[in-house]
N, C-alpha and C. Protein backbone atom coordinates (compact mmCIF):
# COMPACT_ATOMS: atom_id res chain seq x y z
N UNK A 1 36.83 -30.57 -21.68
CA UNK A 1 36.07 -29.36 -21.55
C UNK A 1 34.59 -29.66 -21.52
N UNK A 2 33.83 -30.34 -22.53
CA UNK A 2 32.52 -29.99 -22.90
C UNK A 2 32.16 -31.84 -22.42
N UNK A 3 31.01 -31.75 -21.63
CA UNK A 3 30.87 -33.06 -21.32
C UNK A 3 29.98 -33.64 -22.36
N UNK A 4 30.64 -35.15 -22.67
CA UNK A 4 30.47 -35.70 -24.07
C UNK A 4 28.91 -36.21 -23.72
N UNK A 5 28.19 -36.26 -22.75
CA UNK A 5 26.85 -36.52 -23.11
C UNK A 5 25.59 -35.30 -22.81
N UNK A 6 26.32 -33.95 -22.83
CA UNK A 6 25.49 -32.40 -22.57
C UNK A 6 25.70 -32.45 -24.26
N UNK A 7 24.69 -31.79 -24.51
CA UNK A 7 23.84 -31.16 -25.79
C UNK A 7 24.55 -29.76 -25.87
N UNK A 8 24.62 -29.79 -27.32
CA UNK A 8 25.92 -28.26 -27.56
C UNK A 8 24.72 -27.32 -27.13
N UNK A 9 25.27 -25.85 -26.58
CA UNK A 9 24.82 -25.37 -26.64
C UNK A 9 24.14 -24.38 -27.78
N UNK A 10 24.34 -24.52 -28.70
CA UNK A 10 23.60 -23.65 -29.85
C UNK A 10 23.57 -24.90 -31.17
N UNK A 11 22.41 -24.59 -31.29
CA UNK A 11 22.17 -25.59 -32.55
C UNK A 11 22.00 -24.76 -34.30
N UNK A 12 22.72 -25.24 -34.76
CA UNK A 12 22.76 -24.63 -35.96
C UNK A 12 20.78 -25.18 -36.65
N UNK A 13 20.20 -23.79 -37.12
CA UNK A 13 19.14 -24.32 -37.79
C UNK A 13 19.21 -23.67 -39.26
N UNK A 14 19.91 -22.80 -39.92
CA UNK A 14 19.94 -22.85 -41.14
C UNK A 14 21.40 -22.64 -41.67
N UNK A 15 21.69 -22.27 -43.07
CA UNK A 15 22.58 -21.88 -43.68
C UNK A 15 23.52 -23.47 -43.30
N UNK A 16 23.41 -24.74 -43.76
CA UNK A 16 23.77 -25.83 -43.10
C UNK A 16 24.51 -26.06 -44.68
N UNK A 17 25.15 -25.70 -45.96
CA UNK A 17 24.84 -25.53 -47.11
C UNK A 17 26.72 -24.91 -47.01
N UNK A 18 26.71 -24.03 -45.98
CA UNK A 18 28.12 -23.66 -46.18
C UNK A 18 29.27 -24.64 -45.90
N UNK A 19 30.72 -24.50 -46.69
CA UNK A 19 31.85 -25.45 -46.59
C UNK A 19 31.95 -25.57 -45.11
N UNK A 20 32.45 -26.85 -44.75
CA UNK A 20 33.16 -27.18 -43.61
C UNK A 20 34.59 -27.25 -43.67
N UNK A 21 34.65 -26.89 -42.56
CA UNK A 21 36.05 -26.25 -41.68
C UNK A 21 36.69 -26.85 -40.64
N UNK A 22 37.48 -27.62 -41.07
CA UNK A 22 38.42 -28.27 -39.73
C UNK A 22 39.16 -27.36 -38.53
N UNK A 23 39.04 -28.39 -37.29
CA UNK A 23 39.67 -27.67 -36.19
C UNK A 23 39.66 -28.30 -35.06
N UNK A 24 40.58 -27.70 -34.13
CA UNK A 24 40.54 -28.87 -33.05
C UNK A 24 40.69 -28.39 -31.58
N UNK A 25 39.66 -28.96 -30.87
CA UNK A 25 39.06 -28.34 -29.65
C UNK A 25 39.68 -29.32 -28.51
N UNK A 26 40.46 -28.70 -27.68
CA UNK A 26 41.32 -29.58 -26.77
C UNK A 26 41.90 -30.80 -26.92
N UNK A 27 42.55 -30.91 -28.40
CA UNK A 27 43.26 -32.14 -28.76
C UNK A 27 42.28 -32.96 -29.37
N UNK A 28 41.41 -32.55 -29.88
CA UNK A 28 39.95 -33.75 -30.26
C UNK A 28 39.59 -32.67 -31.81
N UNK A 29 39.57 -33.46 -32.67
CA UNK A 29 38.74 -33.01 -34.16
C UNK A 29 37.68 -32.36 -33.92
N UNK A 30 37.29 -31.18 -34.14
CA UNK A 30 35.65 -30.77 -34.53
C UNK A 30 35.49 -30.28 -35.85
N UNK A 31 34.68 -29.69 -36.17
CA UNK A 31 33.92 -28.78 -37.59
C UNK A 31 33.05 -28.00 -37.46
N UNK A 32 32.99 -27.11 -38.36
CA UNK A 32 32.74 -25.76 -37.88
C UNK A 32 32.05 -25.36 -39.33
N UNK A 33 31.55 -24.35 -39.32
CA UNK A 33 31.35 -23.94 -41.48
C UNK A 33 31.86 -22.57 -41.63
N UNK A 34 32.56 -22.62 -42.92
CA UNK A 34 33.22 -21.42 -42.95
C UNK A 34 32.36 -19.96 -43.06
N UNK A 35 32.76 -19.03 -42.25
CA UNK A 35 31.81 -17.97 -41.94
C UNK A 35 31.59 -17.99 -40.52
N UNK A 36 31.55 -18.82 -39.59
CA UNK A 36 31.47 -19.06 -38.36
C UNK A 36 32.66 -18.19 -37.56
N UNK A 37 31.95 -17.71 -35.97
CA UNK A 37 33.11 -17.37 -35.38
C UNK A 37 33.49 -18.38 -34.48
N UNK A 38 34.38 -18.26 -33.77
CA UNK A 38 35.22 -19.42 -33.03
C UNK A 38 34.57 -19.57 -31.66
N UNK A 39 33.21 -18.75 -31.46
CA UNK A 39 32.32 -18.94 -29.94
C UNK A 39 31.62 -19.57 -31.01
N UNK A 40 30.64 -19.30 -32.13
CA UNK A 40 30.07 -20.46 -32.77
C UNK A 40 30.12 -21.71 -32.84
N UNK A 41 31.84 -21.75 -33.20
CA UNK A 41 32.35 -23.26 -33.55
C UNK A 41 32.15 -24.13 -32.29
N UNK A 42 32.70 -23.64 -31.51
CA UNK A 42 32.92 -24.20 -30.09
C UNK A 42 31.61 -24.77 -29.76
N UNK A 43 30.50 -23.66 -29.41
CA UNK A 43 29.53 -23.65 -28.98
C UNK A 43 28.34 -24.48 -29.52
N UNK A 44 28.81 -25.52 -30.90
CA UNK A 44 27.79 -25.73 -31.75
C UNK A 44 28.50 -27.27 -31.30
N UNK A 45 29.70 -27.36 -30.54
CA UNK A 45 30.46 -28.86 -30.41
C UNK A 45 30.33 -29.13 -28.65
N UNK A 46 29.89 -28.07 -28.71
CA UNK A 46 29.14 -28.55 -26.73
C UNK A 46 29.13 -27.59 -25.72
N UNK A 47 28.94 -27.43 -24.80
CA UNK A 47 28.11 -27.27 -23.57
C UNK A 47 28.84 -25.78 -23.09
N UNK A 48 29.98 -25.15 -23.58
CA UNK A 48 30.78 -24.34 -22.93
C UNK A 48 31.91 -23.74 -23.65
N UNK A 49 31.88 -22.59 -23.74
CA UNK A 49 32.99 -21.76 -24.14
C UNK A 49 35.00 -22.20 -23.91
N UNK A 50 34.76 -21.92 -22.70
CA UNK A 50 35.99 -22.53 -21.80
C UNK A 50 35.95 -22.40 -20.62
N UNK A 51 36.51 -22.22 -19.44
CA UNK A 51 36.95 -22.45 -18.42
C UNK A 51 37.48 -21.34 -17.70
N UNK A 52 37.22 -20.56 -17.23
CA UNK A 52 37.97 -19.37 -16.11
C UNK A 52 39.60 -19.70 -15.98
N UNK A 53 39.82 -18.86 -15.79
CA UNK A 53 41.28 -19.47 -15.48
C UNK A 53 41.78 -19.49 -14.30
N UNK A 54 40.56 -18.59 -13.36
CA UNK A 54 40.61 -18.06 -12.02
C UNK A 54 40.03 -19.12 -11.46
N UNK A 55 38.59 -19.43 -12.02
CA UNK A 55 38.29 -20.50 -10.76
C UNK A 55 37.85 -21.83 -11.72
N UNK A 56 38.18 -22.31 -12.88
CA UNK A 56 37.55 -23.22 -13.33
C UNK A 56 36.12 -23.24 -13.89
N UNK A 57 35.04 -21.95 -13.37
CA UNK A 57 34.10 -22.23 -13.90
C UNK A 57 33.97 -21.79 -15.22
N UNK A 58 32.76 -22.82 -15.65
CA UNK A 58 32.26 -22.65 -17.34
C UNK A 58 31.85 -21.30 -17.68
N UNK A 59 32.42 -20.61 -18.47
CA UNK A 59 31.96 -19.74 -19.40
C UNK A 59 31.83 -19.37 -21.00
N UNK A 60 30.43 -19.17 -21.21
CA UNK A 60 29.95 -18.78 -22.88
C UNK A 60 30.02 -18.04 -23.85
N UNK A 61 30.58 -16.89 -22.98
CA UNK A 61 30.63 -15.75 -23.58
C UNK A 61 29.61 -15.20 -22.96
N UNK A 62 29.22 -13.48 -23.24
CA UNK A 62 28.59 -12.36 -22.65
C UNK A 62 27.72 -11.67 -23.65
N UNK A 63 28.91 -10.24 -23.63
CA UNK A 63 28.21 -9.20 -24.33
C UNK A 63 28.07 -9.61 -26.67
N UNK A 64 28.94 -11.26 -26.47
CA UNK A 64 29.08 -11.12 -27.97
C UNK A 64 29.25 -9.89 -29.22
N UNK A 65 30.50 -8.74 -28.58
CA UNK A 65 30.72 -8.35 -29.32
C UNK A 65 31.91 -7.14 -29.07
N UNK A 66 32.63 -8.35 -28.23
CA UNK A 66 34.53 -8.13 -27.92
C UNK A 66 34.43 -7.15 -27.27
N UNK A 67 33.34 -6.59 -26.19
CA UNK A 67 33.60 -5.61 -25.09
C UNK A 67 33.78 -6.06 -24.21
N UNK A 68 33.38 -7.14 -23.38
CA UNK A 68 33.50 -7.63 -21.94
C UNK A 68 34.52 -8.45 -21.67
N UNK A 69 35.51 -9.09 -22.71
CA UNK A 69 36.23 -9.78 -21.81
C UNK A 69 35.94 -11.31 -21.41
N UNK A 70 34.66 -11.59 -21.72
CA UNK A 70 34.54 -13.17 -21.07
C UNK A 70 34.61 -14.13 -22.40
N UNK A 71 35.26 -13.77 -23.22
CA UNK A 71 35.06 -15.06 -24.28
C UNK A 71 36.44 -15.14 -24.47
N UNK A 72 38.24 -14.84 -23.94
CA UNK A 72 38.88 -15.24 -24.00
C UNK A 72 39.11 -16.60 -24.28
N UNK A 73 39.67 -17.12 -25.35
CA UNK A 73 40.43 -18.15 -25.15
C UNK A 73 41.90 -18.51 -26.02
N UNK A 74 42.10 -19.40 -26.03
CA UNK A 74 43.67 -19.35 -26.48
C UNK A 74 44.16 -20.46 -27.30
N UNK A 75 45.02 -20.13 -28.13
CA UNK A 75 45.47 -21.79 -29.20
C UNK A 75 46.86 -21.81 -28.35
N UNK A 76 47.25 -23.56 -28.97
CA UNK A 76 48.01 -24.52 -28.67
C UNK A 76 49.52 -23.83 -28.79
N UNK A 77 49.57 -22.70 -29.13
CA UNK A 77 50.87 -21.81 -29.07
C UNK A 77 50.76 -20.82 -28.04
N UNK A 78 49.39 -20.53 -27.63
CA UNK A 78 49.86 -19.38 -26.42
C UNK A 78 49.02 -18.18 -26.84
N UNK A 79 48.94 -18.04 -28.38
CA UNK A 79 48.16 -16.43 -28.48
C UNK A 79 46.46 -16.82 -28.04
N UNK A 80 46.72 -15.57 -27.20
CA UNK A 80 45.16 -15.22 -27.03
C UNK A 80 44.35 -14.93 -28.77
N UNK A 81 42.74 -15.11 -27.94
CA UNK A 81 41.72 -14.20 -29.11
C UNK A 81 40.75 -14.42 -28.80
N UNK A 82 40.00 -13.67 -29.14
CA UNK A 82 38.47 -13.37 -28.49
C UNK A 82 37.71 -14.27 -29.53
N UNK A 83 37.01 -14.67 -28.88
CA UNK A 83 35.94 -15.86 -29.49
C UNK A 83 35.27 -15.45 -30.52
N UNK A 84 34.53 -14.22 -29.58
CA UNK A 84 33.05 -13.81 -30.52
C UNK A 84 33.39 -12.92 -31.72
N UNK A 85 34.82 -12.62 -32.24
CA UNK A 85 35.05 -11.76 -33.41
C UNK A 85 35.74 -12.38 -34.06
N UNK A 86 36.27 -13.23 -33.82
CA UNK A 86 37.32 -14.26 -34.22
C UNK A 86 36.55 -15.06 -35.45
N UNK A 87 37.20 -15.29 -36.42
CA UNK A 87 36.46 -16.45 -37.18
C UNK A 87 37.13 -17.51 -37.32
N UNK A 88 36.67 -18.94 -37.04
CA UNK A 88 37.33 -19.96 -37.12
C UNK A 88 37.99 -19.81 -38.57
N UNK A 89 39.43 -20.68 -38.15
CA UNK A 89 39.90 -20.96 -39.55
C UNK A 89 40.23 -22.42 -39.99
N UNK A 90 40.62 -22.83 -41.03
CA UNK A 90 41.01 -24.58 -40.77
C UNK A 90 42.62 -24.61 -40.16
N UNK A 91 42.48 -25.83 -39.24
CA UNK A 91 43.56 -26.51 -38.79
C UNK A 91 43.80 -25.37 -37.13
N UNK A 92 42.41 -24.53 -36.76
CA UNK A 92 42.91 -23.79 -35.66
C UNK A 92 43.38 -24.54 -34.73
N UNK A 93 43.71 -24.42 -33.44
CA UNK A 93 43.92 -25.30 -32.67
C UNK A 93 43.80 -24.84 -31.13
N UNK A 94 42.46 -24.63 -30.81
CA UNK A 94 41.83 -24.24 -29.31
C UNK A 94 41.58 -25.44 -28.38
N UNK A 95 42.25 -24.33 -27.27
CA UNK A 95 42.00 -24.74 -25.62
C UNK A 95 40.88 -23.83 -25.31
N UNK A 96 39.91 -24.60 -24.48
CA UNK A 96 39.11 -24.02 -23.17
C UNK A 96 39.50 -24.08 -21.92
N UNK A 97 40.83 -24.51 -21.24
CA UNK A 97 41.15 -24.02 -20.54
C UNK A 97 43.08 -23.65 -20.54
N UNK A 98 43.10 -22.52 -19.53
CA UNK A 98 44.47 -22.63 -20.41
C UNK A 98 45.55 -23.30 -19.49
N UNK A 99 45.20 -23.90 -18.40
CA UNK A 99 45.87 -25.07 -18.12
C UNK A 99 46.40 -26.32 -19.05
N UNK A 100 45.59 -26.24 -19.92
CA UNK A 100 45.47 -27.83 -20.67
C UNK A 100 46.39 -27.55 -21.71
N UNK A 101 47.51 -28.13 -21.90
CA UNK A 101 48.47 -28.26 -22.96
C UNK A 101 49.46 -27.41 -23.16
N UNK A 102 48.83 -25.87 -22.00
CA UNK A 102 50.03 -25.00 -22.58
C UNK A 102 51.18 -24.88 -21.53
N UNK A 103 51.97 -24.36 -22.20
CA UNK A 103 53.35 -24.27 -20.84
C UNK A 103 53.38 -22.78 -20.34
N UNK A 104 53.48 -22.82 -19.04
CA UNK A 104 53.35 -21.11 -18.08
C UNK A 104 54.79 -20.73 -18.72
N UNK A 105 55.03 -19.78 -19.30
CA UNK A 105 56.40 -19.46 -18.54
C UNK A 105 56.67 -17.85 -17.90
């Protein structure tokens, strides 16, 4: 998903003090702090939300605050959830795209 030499897009500058939170972003470990939502988490581990499902391109999210629709994404079982209301939890387990790992049926 997030190319390993692009700069996350959001940089955490305070509240650095809260517990960390395991989780795992397309089969790869990240961390997150508890209180965070799951466009945070993502967004603080690199360059992009996820992936369209229509055409591949990168998306960040929008309106940040579960009206529009563009911060879909999905765990390693299939359920959807919206990024920007969502709060990471430990051991989540997100795709940015939903090609990657899951099965159509």
């Amino acid at each position: 998903m997030n190319d390993a030499n692009a700069a996350p897009l959001l940089t955490r500058l305070t509240e650095a003090g809260r517990p960390a939170v395991a989780f795992v972003l397309d089969g790869r470990p990240a961390h997150a702090m508890e209180g965070d939502t799951v466009l945070t988490a993502v967004l603080t581990q690199g360059n992009r939300l996820r992936e369209t499902e229509f055409s591949g391109e990168p998306r960040a999210g929008f309106c940040m605050m579960g009206a529009c629709q563009d911060c879909w994404m999905m765990l390693e079982d299939g359920t959807r959830l919206r990024a920007c209301s969502t709060f990471i939890a430990p051991g989540m387990r997100l795709l940015s795209s939903i090609g990657k790992g899951h099965r159509h049926e």
